[in-house]
Structure formats: C-alpha cells, structure tokens
N, C-alpha and C. Protein backbone atom coordinates (compact mmCIF):
# COMPACT_ATOMS: atom_id res chain seq x y z
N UNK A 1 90.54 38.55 50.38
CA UNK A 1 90.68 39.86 49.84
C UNK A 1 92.15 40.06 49.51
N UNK A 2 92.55 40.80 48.35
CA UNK A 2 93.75 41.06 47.98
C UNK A 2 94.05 42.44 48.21
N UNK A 3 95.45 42.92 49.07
CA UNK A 3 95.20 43.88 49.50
C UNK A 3 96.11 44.69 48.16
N UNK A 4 95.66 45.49 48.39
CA UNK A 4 95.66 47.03 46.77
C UNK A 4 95.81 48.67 47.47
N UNK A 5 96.31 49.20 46.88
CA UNK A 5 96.20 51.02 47.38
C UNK A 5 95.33 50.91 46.28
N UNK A 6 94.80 52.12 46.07
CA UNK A 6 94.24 52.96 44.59
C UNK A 6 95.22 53.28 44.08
N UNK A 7 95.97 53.57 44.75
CA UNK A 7 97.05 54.38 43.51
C UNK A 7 97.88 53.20 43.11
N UNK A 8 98.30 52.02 43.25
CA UNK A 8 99.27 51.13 43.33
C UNK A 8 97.81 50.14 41.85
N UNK A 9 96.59 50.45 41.99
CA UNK A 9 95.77 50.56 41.02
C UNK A 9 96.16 50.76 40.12
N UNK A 10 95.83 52.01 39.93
CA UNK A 10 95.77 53.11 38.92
C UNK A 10 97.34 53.17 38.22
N UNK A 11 98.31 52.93 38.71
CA UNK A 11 99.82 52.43 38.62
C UNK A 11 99.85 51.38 37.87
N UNK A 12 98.82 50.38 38.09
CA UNK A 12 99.39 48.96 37.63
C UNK A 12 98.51 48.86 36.12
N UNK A 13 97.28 49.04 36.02
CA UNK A 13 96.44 49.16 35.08
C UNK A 13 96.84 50.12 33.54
N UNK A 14 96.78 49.07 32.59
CA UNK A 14 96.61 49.31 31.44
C UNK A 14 95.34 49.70 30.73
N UNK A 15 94.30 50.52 31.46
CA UNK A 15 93.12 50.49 31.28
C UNK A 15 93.00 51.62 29.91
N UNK A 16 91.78 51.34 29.56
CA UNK A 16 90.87 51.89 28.52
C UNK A 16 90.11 52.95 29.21
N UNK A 17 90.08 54.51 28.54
CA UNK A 17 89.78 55.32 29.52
C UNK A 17 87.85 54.88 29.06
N UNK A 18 87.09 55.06 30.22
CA UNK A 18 86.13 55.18 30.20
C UNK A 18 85.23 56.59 29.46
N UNK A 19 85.28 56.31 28.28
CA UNK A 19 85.13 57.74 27.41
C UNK A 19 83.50 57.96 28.06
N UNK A 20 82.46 57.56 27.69
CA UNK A 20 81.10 57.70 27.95
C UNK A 20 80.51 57.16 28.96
N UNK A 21 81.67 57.50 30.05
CA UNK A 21 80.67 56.77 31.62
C UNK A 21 80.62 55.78 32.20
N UNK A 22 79.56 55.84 33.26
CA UNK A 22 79.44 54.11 33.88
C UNK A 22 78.49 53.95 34.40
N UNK A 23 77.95 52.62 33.96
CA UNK A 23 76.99 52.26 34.68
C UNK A 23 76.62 51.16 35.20
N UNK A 24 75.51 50.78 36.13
CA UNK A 24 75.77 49.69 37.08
C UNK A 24 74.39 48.93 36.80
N UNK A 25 74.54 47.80 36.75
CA UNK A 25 73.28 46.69 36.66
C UNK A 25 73.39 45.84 37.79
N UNK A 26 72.42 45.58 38.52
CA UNK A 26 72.13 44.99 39.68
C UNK A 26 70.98 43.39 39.43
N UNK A 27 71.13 42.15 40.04
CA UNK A 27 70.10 41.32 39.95
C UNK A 27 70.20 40.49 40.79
N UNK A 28 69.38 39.84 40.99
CA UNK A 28 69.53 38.41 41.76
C UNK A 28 70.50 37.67 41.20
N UNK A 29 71.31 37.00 41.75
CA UNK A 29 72.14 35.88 41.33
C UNK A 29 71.55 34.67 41.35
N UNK A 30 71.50 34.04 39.88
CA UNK A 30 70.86 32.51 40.26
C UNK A 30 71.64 31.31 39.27
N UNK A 31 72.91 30.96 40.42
CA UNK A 31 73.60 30.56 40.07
C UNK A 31 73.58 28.98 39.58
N UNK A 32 74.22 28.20 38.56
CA UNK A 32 73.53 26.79 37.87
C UNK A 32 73.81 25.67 39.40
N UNK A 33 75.14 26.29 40.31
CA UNK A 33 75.49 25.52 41.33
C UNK A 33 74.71 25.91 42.57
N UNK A 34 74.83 25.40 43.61
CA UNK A 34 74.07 25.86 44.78
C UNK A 34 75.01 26.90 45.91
N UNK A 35 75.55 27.65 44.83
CA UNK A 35 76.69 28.79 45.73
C UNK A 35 76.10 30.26 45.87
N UNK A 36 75.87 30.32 47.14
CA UNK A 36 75.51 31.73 47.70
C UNK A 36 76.32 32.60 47.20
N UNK A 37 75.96 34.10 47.09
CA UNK A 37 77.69 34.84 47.43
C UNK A 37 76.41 36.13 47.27
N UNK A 38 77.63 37.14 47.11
CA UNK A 38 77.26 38.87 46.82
C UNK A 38 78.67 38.76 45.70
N UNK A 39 78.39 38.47 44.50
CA UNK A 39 79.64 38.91 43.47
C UNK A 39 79.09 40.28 42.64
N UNK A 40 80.51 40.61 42.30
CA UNK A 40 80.88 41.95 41.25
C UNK A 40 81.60 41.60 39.87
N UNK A 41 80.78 41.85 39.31
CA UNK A 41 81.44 41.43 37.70
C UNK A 41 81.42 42.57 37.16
N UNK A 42 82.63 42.61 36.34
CA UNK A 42 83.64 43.67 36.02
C UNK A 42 83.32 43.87 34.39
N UNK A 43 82.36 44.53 33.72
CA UNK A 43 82.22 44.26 31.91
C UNK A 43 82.87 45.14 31.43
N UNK A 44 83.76 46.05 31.94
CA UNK A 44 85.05 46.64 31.53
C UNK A 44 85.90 46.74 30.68
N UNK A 45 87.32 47.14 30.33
CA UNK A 45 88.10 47.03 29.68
C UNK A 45 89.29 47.20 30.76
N UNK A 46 88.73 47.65 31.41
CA UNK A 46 89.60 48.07 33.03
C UNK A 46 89.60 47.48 34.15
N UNK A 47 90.74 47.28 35.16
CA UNK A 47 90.85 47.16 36.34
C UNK A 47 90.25 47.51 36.92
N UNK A 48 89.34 46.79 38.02
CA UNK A 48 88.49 47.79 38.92
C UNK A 48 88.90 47.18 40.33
N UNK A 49 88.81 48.50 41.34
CA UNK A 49 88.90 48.38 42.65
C UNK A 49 87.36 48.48 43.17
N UNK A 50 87.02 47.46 44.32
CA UNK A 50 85.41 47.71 44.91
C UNK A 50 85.46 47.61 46.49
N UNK A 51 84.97 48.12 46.44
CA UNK A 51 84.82 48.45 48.20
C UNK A 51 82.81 47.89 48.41
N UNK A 52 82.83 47.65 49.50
CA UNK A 52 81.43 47.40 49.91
C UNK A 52 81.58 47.40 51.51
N UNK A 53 79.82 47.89 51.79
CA UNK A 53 79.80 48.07 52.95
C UNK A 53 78.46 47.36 53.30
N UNK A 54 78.60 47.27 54.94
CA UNK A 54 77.32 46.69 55.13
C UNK A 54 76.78 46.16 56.62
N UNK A 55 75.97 46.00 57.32
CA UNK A 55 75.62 46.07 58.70
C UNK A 55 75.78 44.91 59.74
N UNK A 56 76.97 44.86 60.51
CA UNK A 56 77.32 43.30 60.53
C UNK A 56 76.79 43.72 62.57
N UNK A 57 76.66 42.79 63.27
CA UNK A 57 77.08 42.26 64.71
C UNK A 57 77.61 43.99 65.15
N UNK A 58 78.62 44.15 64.65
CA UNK A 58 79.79 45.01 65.58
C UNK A 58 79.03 46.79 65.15
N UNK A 59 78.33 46.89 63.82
CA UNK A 59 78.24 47.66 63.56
C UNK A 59 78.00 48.02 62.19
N UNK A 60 77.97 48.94 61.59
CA UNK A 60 77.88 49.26 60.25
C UNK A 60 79.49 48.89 59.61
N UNK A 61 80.12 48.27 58.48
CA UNK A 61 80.99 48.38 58.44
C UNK A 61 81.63 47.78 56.84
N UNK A 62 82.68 48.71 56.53
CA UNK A 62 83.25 48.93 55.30
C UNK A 62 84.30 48.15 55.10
N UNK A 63 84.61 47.16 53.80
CA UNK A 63 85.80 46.67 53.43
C UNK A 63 85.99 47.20 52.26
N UNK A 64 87.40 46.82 52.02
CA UNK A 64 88.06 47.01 50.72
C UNK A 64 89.50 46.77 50.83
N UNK A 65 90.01 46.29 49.36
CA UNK A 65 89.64 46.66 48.31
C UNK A 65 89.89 45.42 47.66
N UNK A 66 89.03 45.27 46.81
CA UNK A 66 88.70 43.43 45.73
C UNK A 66 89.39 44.30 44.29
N UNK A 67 90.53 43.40 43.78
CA UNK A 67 90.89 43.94 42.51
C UNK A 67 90.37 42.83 41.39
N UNK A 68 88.94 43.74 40.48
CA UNK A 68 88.87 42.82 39.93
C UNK A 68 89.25 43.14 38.24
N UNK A 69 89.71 41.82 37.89
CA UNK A 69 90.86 42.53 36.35
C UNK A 69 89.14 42.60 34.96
N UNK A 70 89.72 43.15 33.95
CA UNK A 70 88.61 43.62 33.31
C UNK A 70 87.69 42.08 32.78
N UNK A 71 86.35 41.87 32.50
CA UNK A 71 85.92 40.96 32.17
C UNK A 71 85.95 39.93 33.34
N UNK A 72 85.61 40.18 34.39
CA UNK A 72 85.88 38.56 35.17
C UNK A 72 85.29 39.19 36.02
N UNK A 73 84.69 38.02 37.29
CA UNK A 73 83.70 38.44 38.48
C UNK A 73 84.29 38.05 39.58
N UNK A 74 84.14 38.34 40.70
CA UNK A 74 84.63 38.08 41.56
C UNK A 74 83.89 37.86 42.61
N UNK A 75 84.11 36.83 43.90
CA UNK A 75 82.74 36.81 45.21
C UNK A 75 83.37 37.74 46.04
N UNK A 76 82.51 38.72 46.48
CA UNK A 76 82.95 39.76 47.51
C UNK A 76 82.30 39.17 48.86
N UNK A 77 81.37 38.52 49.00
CA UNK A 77 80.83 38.18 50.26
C UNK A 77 80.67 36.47 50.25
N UNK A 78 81.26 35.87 50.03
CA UNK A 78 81.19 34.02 49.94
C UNK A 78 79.64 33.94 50.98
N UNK A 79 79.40 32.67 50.22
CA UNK A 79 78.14 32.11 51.80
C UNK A 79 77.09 32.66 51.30
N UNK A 80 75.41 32.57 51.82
CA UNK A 80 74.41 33.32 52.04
C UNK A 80 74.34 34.39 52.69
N UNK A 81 73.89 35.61 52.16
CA UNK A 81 73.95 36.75 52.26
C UNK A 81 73.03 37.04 53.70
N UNK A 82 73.44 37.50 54.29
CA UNK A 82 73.17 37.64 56.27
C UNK A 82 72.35 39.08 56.07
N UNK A 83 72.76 40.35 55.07
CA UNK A 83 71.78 41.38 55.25
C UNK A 83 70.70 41.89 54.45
N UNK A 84 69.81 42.19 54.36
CA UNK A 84 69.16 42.71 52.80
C UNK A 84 69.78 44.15 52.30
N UNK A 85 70.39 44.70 52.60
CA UNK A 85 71.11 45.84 52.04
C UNK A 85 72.75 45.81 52.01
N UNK A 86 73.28 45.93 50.81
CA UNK A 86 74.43 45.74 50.52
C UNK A 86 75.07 47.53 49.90
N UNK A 87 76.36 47.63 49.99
CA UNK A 87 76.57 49.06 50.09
C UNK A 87 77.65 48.83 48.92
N UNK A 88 78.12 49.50 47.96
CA UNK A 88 79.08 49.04 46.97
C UNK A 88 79.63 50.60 46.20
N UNK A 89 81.03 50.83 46.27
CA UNK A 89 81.84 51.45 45.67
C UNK A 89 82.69 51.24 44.89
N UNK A 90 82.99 51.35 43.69
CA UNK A 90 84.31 51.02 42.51
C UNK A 90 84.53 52.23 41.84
N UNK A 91 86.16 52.00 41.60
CA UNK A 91 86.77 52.82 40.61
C UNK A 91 87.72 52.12 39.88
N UNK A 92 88.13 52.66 38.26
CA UNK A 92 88.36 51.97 38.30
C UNK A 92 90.02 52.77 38.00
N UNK A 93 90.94 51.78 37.74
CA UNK A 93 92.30 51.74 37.62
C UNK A 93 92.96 53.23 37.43
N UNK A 94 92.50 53.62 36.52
CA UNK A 94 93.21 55.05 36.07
C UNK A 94 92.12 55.87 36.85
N UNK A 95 91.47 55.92 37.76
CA UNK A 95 90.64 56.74 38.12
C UNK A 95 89.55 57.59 37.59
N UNK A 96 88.99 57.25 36.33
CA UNK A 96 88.10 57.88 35.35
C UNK A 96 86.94 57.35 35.31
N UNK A 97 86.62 56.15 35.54
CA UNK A 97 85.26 55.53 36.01
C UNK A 97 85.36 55.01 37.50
N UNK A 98 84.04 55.66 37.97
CA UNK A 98 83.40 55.60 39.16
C UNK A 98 82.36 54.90 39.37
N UNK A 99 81.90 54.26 39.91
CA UNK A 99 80.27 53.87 40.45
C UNK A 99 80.54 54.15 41.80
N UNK A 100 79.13 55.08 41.48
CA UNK A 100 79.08 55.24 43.18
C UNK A 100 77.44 55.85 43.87
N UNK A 101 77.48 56.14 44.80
CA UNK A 101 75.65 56.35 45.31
C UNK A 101 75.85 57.39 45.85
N UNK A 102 75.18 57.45 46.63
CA UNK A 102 74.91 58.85 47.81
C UNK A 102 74.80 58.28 48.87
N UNK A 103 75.05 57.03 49.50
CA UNK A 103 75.46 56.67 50.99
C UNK A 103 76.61 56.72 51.10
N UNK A 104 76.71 57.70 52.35
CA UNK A 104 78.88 58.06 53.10
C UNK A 104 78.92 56.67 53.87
N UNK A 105 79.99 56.24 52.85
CA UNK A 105 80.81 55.18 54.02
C UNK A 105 82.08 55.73 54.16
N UNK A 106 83.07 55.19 54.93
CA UNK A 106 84.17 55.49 55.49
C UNK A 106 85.18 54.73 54.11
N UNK A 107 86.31 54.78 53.95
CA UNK A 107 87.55 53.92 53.01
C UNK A 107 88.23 54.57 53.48
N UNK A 108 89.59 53.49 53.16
CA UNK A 108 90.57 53.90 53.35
C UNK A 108 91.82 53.79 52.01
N UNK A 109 92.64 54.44 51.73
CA UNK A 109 93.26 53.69 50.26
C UNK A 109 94.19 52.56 50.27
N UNK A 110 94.17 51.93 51.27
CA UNK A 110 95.01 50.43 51.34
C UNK A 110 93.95 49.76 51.86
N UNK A 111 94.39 48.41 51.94
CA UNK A 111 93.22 46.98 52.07
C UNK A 111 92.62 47.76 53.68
N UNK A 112 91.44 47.61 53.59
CA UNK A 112 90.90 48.34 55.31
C UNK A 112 89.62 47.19 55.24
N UNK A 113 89.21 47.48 56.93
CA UNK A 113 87.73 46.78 57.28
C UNK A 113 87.46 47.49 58.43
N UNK A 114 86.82 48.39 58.64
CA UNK A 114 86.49 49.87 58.92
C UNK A 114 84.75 49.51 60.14
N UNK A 115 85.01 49.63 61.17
CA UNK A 115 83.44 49.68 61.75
C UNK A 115 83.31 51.00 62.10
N UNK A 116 81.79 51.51 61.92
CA UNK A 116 81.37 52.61 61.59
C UNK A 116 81.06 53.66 60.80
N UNK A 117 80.07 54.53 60.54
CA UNK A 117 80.13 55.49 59.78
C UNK A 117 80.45 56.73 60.08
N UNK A 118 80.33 57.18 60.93
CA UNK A 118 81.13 58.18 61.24
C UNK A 118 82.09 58.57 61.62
N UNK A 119 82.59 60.41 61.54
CA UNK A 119 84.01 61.02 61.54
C UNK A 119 84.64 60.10 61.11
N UNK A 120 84.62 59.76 59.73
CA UNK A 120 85.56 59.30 58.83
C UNK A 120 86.88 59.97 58.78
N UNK A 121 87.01 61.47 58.30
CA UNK A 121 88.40 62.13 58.46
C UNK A 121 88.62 61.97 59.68
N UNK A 122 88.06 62.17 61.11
CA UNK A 122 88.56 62.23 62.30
C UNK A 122 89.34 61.27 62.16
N UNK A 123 88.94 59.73 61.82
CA UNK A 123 89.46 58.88 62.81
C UNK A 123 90.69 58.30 61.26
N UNK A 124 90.92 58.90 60.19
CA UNK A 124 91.98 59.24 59.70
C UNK A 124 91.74 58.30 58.20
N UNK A 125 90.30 58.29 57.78
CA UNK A 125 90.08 57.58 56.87
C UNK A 125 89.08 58.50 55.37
N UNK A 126 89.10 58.27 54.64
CA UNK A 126 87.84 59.54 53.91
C UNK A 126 86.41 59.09 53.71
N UNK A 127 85.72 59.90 53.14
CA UNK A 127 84.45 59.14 53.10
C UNK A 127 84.11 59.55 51.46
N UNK A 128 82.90 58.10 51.33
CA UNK A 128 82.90 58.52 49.69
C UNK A 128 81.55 57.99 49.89
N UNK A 129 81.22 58.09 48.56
CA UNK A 129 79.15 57.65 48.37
C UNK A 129 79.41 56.41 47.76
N UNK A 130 78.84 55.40 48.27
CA UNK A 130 78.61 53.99 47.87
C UNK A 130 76.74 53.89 47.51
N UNK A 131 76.71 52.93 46.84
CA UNK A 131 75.18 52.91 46.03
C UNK A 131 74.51 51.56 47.07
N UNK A 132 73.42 51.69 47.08
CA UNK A 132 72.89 50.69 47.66
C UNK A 132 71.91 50.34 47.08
N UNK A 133 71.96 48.63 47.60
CA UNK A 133 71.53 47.58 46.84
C UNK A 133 70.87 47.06 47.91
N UNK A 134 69.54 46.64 47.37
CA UNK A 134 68.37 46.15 48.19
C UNK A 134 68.23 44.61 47.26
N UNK A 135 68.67 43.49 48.36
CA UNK A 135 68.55 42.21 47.65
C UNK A 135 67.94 41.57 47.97
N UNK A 136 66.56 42.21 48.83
CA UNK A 136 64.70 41.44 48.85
C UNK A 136 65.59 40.53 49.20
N UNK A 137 66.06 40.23 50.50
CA UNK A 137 66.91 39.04 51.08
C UNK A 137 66.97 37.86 50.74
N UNK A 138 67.57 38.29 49.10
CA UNK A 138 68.07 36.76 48.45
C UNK A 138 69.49 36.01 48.95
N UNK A 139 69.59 34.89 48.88
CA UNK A 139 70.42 34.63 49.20
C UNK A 139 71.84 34.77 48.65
N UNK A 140 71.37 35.20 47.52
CA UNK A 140 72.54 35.74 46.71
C UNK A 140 72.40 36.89 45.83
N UNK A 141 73.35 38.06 44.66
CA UNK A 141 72.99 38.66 44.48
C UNK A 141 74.35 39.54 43.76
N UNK A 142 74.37 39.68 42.37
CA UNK A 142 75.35 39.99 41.67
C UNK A 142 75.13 41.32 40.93
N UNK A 143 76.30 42.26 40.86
CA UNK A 143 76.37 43.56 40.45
C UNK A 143 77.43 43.40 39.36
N UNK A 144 76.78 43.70 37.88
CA UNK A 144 77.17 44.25 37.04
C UNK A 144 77.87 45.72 36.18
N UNK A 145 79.43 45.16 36.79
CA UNK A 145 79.79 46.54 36.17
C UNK A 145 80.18 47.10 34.89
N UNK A 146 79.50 48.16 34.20
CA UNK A 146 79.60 48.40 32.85
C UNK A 146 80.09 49.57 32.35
N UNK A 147 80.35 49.54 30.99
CA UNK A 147 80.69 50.80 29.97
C UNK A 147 79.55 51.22 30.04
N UNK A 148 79.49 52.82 29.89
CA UNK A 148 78.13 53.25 29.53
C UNK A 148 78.21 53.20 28.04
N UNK A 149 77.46 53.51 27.20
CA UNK A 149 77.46 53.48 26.03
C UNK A 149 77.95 55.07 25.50
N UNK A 150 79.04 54.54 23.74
CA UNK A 150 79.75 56.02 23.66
C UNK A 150 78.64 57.33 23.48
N UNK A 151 77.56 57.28 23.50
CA UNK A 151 76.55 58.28 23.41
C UNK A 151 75.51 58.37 24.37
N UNK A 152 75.70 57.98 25.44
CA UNK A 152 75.20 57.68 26.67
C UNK A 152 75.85 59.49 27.38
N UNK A 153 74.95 60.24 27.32
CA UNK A 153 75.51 61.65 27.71
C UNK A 153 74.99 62.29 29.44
N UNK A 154 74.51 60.62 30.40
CA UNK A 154 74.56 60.88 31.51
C UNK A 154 75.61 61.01 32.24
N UNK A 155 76.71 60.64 32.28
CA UNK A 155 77.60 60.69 32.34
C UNK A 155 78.20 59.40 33.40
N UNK A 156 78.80 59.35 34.35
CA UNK A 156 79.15 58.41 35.78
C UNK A 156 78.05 58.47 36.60
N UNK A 157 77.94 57.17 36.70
CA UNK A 157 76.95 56.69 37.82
C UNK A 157 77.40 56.78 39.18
C-alpha cells in the first residue's frame, strides 16, 4: 500500500472534473494467469484514492488508501480472496467523484488499517458509506471504476 492523505490527493492530481457522475461495475475476475487478487481498475481520467473494508480474524476491518493513477488497475487484496463480502470506497483526486454504498466503515485521511466499526469519531477517525460486493466466494474479483456517461442524470454512485 502506498501511503496518501486525500488532500495530498486532491493536491497532486491533474484530474478531469467528473461532469456526469460515477459509476461502478463489479465482476468476477478471470484472469489469463492463475493470480488470485480483489483488484480496482480505475476507467477514469482521474486519480483515484480506494479504501476497502472487510472481515478478517481480529475483526471487521478497514484499509486505505491505494492511489490508483487514471486508466490502470491495481491488486488491493493479492492471494485468494479469504471472505465473500468485500467493502469498497473511492474518491477521486479533486474530490468530485465518489463511489460509495450505504455500509459505515471507519477511514482515516492518511494510510490507516482500522479494526472495527464502531465510534468511528470517538476513537478519532470518520466514517463514510462503502458499497458492498458479494463475490459468491470467488477466488478472485475485480471492480470497475467509471465515468458515468455526460447524460447519465443519476448522478454519483
């Protein structure tokens, strides 16, 4: 993991504002080699920061942050995938595209790995909605991140 603020993001990025939204495509990964992972591919014009969460041994628990540059994918979880539910947050560079869900995980805005979900502000971290991904416990399993289209009037995912 490469460690990143958001704002040290949003600072560094020459991004393209996300005029018409964002949206997220999800699938099995079925890769030509025999490499497991949980990757995030970036179909952007922008820098994106991703956070993911997910249910390990110790507890429920949140990392971040993967900087991935526009057009390119990245492995967020190397190996065969250990849970069937994967938890995933991005924004991207200038802060104008979001993907995100309605599950509260905890973040923090520098590189973090966070156990637990709760009292997020208590324990001095915020909480945001990450989307979840059900990967029928494949062993692998890749999230597509996209432009919405310029007439696409749902707005951020």
């Amino acid at each position: 993991m490469i460690s990143l603020s958001m704002r040290g993001l949003r600072q560094a990025a020459m991004a393209v504002m996300l005029a018409g939204g964002a949206t997220i495509f999800a699938a099995p990964f079925v890769a030509h080699a025999a490499k497991a992972d949980f990757r995030v591919c970036n179909g952007t014009q922008s820098l994106v920061g991703v956070a993911i969460g997910y249910r390990a041994e110790a507890g429920w628990t949140t990392e971040g942050w993967w900087r991935i540059p526009a057009t390119t994918c990245k492995s967020i979880i190397e190996g065969p995938l250990s849970s069937r539910y994967y938890y995933l947050y991005a924004e991207d560079a200038d802060g104008k595209g979001r993907w995100a869900g309605q599950v509260n995980l905890c973040i923090a805005e520098n590189e973090f790995k966070i156990v637990g979900v709760k009292d997020c502000f208590k324990r001095g971290y915020q909480k945001m909605g990450f989307r979840e991904y059900d990967t029928g416990e494949q062993a692998s399993w890749m999230v597509q991140l996209t432009e919405a289209p310029r007439s696409d009037a749902t707005g951020a995912q």
